[in-house]
PDB file of N, CA and C in Angstrom:
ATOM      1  N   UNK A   1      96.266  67.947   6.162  1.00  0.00           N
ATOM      2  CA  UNK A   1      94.969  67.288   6.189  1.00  0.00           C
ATOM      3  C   UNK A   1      95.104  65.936   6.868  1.00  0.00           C
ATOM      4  N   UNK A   2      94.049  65.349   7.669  1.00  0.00           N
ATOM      5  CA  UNK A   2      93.860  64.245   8.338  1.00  0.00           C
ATOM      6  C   UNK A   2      93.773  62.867   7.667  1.00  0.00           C
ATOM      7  N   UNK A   3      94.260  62.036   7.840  1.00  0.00           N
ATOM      8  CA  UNK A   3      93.522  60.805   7.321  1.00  0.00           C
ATOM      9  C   UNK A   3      91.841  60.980   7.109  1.00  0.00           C
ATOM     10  N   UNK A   4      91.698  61.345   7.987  1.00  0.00           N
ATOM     11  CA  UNK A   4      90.032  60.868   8.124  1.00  0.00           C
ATOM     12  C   UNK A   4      89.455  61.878   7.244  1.00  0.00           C
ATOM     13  N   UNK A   5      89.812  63.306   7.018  1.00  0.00           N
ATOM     14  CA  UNK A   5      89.479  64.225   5.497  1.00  0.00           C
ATOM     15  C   UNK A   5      89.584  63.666   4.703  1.00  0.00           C
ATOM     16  N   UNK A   6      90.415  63.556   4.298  1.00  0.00           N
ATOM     17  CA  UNK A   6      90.933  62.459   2.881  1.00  0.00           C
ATOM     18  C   UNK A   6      89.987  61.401   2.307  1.00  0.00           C
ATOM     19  N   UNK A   7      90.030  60.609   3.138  1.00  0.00           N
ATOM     20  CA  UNK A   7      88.881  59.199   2.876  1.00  0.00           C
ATOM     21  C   UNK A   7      87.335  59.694   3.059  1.00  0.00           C
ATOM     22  N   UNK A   8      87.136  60.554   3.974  1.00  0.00           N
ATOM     23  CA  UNK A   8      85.835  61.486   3.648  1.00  0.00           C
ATOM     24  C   UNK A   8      85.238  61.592   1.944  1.00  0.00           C
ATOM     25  N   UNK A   9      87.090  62.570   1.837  1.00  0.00           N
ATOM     26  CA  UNK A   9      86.490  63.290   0.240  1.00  0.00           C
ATOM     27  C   UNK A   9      86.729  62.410  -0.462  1.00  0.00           C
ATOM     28  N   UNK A  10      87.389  61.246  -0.747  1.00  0.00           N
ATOM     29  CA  UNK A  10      87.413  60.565  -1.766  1.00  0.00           C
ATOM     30  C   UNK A  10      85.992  59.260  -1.998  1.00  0.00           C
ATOM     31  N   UNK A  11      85.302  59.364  -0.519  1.00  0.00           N
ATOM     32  CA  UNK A  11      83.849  58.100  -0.101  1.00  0.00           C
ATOM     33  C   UNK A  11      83.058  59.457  -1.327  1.00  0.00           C
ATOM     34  N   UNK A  12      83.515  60.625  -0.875  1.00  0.00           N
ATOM     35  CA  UNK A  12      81.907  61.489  -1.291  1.00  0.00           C
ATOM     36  C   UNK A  12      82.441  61.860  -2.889  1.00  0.00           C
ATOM     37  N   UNK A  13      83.404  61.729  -3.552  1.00  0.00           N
ATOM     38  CA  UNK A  13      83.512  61.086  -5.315  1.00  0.00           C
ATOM     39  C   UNK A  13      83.288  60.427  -5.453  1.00  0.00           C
ATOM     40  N   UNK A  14      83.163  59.323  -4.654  1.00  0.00           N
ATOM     41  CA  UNK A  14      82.780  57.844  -4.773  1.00  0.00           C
ATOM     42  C   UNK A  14      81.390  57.901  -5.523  1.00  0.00           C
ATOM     43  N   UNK A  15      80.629  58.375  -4.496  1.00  0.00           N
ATOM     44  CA  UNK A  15      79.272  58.463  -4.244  1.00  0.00           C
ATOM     45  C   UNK A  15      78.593  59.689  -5.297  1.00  0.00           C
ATOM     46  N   UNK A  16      79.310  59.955  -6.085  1.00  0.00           N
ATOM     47  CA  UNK A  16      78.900  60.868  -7.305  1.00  0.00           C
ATOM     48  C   UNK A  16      78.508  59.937  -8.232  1.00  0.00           C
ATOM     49  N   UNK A  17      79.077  58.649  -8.482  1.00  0.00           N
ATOM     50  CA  UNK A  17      78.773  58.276  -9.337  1.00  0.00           C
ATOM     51  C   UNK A  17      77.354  57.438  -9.227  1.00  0.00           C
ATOM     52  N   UNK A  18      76.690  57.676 -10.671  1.00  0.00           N
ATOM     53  CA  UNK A  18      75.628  56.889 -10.440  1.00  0.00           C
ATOM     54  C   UNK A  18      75.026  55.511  -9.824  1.00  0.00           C
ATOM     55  N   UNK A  19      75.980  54.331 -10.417  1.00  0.00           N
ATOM     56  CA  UNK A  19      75.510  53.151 -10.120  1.00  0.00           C
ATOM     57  C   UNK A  19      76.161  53.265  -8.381  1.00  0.00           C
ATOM     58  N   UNK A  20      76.870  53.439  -8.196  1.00  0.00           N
ATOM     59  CA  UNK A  20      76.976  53.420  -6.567  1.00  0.00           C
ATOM     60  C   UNK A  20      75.736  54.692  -5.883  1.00  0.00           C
ATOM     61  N   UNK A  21      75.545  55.085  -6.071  1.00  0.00           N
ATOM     62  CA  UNK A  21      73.924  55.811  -5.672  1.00  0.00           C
ATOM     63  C   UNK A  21      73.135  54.622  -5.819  1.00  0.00           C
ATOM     64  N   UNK A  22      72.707  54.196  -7.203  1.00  0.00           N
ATOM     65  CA  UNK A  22      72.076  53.281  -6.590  1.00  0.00           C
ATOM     66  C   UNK A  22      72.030  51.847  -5.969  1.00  0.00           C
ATOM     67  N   UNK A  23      73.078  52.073  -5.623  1.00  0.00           N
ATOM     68  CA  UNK A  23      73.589  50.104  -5.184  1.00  0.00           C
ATOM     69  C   UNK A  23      73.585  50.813  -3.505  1.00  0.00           C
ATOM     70  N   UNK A  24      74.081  52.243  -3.180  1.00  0.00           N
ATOM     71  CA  UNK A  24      73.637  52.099  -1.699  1.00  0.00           C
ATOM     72  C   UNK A  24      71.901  52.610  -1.455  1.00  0.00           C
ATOM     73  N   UNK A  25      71.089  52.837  -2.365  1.00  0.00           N
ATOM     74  CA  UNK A  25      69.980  53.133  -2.326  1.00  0.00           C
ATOM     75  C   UNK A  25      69.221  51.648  -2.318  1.00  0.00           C
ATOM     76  N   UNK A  26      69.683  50.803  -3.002  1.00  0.00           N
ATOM     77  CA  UNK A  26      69.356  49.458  -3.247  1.00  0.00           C
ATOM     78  C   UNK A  26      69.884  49.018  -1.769  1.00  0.00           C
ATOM     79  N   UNK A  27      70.761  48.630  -1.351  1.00  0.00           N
ATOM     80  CA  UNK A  27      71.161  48.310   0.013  1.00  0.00           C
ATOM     81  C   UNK A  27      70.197  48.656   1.115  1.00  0.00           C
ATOM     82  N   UNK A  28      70.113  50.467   1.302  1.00  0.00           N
ATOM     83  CA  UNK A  28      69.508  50.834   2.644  1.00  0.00           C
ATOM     84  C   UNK A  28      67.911  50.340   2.397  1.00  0.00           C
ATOM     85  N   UNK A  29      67.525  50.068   1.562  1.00  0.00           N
ATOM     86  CA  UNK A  29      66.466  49.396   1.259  1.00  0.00           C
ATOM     87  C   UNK A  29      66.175  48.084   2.178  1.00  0.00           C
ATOM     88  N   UNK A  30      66.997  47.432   1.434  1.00  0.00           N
ATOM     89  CA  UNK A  30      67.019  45.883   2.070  1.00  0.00           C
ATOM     90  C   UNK A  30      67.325  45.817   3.573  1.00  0.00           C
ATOM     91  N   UNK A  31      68.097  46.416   3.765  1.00  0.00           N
ATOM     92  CA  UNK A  31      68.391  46.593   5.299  1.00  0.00           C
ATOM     93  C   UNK A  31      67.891  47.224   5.872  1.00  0.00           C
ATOM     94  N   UNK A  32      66.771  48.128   5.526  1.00  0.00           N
ATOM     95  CA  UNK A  32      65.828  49.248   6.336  1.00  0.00           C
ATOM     96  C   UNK A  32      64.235  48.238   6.631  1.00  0.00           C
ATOM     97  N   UNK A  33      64.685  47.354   5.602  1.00  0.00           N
ATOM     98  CA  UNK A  33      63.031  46.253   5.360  1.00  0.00           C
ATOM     99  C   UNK A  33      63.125  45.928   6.752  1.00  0.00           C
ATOM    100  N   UNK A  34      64.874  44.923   6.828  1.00  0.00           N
ATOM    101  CA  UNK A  34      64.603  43.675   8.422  1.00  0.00           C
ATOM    102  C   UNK A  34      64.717  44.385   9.529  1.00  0.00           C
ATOM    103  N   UNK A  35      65.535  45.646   8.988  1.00  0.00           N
ATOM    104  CA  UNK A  35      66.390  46.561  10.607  1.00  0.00           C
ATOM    105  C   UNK A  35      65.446  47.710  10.872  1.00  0.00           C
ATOM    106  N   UNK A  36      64.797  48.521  10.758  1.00  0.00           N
ATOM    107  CA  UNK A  36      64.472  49.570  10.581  1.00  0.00           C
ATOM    108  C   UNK A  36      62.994  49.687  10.917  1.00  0.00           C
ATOM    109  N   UNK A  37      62.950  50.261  11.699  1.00  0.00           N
ATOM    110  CA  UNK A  37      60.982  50.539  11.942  1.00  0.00           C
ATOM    111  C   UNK A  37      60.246  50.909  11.245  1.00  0.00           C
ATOM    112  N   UNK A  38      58.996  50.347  11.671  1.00  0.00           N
ATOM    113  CA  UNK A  38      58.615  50.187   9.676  1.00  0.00           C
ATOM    114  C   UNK A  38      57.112  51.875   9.738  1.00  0.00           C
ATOM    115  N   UNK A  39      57.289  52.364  11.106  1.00  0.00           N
ATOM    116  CA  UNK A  39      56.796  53.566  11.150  1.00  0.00           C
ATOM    117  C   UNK A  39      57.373  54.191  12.520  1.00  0.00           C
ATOM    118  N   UNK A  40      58.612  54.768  11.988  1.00  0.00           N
ATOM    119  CA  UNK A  40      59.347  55.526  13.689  1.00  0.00           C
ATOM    120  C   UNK A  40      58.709  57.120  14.078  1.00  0.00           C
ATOM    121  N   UNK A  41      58.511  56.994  15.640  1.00  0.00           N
ATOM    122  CA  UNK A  41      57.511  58.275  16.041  1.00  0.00           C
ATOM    123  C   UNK A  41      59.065  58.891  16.342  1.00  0.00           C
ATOM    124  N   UNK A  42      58.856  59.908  15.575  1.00  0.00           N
ATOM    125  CA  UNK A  42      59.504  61.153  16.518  1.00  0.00           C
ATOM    126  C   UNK A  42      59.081  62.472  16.731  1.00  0.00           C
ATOM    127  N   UNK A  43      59.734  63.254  17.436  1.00  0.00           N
ATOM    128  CA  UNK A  43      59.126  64.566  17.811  1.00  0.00           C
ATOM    129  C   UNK A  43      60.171  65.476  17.411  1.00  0.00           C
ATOM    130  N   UNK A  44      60.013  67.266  17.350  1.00  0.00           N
ATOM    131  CA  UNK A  44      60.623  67.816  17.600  1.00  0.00           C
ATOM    132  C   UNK A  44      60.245  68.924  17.936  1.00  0.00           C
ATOM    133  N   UNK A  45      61.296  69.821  19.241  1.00  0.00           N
ATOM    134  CA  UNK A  45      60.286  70.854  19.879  1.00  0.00           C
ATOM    135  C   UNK A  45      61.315  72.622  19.269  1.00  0.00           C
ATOM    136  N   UNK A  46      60.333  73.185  19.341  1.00  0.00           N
ATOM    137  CA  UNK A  46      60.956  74.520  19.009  1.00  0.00           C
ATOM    138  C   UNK A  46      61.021  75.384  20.353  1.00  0.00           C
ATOM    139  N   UNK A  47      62.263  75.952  20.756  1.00  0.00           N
ATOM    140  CA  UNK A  47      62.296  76.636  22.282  1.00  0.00           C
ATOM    141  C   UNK A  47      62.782  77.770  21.981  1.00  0.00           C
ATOM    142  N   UNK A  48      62.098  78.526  22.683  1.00  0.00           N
ATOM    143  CA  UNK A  48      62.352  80.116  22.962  1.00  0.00           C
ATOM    144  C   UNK A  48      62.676  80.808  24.047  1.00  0.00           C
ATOM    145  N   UNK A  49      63.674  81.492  24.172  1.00  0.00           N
ATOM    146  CA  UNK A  49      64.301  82.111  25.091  1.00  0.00           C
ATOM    147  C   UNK A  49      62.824  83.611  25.607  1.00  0.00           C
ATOM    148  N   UNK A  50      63.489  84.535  26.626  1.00  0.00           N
ATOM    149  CA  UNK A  50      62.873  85.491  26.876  1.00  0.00           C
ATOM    150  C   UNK A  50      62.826  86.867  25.654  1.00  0.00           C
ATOM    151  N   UNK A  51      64.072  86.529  24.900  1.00  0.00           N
ATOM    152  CA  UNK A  51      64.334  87.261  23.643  1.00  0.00           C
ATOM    153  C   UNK A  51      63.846  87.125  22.444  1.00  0.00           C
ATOM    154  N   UNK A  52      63.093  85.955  22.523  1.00  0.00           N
ATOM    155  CA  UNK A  52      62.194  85.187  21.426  1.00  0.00           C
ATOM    156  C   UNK A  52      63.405  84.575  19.986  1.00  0.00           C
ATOM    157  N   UNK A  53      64.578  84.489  21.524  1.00  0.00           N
ATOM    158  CA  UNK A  53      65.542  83.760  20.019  1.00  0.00           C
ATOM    159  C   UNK A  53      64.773  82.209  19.942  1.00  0.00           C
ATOM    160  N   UNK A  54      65.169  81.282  18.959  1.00  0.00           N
ATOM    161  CA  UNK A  54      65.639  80.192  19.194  1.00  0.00           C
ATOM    162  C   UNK A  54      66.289  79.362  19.143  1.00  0.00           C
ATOM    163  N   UNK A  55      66.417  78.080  20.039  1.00  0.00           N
ATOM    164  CA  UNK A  55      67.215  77.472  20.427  1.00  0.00           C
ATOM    165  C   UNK A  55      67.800  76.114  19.192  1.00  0.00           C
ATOM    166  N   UNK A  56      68.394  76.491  18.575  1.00  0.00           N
ATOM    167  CA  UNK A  56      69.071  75.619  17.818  1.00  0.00           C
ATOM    168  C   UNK A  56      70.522  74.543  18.157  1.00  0.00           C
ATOM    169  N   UNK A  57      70.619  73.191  17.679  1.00  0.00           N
ATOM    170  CA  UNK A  57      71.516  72.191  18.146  1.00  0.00           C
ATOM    171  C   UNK A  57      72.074  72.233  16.784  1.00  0.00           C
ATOM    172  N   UNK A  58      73.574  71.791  16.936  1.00  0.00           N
ATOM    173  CA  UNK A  58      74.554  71.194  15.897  1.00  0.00           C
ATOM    174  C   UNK A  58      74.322  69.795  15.989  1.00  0.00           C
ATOM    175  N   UNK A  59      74.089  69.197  14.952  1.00  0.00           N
ATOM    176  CA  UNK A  59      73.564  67.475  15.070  1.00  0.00           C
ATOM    177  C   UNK A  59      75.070  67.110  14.618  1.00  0.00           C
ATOM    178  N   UNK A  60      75.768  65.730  15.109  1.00  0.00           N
ATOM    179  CA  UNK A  60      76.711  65.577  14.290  1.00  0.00           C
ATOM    180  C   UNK A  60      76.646  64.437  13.304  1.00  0.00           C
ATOM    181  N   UNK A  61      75.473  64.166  14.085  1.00  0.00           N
ATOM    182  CA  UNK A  61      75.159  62.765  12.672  1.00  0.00           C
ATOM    183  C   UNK A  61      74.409  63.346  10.886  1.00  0.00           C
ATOM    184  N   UNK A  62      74.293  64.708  11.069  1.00  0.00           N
ATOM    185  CA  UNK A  62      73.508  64.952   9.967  1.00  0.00           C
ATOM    186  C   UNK A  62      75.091  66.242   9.383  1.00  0.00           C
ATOM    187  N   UNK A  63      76.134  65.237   8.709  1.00  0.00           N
ATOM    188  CA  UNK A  63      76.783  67.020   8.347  1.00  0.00           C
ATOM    189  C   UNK A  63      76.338  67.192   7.515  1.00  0.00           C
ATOM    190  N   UNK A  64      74.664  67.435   6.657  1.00  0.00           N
ATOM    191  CA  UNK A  64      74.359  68.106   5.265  1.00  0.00           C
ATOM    192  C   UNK A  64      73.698  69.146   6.183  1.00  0.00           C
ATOM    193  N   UNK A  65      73.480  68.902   7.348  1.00  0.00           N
ATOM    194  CA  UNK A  65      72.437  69.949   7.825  1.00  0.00           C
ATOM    195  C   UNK A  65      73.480  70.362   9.312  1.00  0.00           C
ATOM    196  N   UNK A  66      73.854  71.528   8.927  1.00  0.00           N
ATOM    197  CA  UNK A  66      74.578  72.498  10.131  1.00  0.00           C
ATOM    198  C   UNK A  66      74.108  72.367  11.693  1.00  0.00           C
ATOM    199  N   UNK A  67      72.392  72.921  11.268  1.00  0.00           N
ATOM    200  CA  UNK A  67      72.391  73.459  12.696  1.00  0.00           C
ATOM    201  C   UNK A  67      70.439  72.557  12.390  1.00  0.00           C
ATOM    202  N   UNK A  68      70.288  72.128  13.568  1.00  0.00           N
ATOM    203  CA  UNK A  68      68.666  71.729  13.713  1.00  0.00           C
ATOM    204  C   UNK A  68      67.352  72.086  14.995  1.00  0.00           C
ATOM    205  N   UNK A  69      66.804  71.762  15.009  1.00  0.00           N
ATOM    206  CA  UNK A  69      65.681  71.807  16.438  1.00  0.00           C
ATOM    207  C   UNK A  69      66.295  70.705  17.339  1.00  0.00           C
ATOM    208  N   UNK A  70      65.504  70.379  18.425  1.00  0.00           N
ATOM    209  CA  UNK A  70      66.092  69.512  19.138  1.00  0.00           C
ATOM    210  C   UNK A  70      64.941  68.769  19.157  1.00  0.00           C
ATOM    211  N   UNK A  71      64.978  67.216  19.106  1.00  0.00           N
ATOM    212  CA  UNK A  71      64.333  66.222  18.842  1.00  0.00           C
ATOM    213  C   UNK A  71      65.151  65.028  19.401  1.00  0.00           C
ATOM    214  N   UNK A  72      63.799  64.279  18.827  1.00  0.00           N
ATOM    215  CA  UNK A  72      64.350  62.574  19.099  1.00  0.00           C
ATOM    216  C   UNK A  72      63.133  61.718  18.724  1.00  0.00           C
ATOM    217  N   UNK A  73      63.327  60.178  18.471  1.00  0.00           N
ATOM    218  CA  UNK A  73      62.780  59.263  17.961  1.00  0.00           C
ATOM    219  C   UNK A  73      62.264  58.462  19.737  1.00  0.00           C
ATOM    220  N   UNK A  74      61.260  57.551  19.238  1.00  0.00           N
ATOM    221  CA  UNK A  74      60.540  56.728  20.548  1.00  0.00           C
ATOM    222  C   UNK A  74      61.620  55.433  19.629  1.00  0.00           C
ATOM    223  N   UNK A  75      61.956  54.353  21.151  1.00  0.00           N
ATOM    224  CA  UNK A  75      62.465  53.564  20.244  1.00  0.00           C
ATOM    225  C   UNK A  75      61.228  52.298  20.541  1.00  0.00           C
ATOM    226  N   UNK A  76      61.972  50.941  19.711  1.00  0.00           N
ATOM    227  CA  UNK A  76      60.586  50.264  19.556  1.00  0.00           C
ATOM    228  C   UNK A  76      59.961  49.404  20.448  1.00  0.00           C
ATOM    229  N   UNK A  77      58.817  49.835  20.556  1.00  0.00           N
ATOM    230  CA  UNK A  77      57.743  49.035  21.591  1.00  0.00           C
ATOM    231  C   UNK A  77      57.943  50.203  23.054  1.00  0.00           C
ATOM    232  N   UNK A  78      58.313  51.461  23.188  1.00  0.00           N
ATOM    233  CA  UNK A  78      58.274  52.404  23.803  1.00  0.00           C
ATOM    234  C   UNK A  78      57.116  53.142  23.476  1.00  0.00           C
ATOM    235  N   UNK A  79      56.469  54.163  24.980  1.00  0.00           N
ATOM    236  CA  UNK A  79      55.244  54.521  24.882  1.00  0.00           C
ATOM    237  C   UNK A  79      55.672  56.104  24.705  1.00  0.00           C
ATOM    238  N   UNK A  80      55.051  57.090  24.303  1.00  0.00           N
ATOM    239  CA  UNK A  80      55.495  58.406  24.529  1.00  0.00           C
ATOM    240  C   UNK A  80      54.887  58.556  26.139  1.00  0.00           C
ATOM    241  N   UNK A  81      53.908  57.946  26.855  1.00  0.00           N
ATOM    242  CA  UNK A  81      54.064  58.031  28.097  1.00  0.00           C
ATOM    243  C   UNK A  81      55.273  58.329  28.808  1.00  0.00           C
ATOM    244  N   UNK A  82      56.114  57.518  28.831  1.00  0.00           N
ATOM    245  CA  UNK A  82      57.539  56.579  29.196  1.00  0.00           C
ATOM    246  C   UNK A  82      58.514  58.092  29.487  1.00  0.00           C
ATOM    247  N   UNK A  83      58.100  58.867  28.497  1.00  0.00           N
ATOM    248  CA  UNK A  83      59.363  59.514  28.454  1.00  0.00           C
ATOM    249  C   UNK A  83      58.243  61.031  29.222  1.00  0.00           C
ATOM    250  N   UNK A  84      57.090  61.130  29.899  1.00  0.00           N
ATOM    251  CA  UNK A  84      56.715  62.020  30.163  1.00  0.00           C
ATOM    252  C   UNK A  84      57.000  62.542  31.590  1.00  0.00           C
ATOM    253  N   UNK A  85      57.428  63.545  31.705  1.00  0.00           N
ATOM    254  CA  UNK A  85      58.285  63.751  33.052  1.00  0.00           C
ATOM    255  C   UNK A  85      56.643  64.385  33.949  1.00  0.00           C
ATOM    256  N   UNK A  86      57.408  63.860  35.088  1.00  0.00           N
ATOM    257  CA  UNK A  86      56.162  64.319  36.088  1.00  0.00           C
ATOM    258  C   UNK A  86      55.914  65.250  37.306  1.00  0.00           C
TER     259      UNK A  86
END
């Protein structure tokens, strides 16, 4: 096993316990107030092949969630114009 497994599984016992749930729930709070958009637009599109599969992405920022749609956020003071191809 890797260093980086290791300290993984021992952050996510960490994080079993209650009062650290809520001391980082208390945190992303405070830091979501000054940092964080206080209403972020995003989209996400569903695509289909000729087979009527669809097209699913591996996110790697989300490992609770495997597999997702493909999306994205406007960032701030961006128009959804901006990003409309022509």
């Amino acid at each position: 096993m890797s260093f980086s497994f290791l300290w993984k599984q021992r952050a996510a016992r960490l994080m079993a316990w209650p009062a650290l749930q809520w001391l980082m729930r208390r945190g992303m709070a405070i830091v979501g107030h000054f940092v964080a958009h206080k209403r972020p637009v995003g989209v996400g599109m569903v695509a289909l092949d000729e087979d009527g599969r669809i097209l699913l992405l591996h996110p790697v920022v989300h490992p609770c969630f495997p597999w997702g749609l493909p999306g994205g956020w406007l960032n701030r003071r961006e128009s959804p114009q901006a990003n409309t191809p022509l």
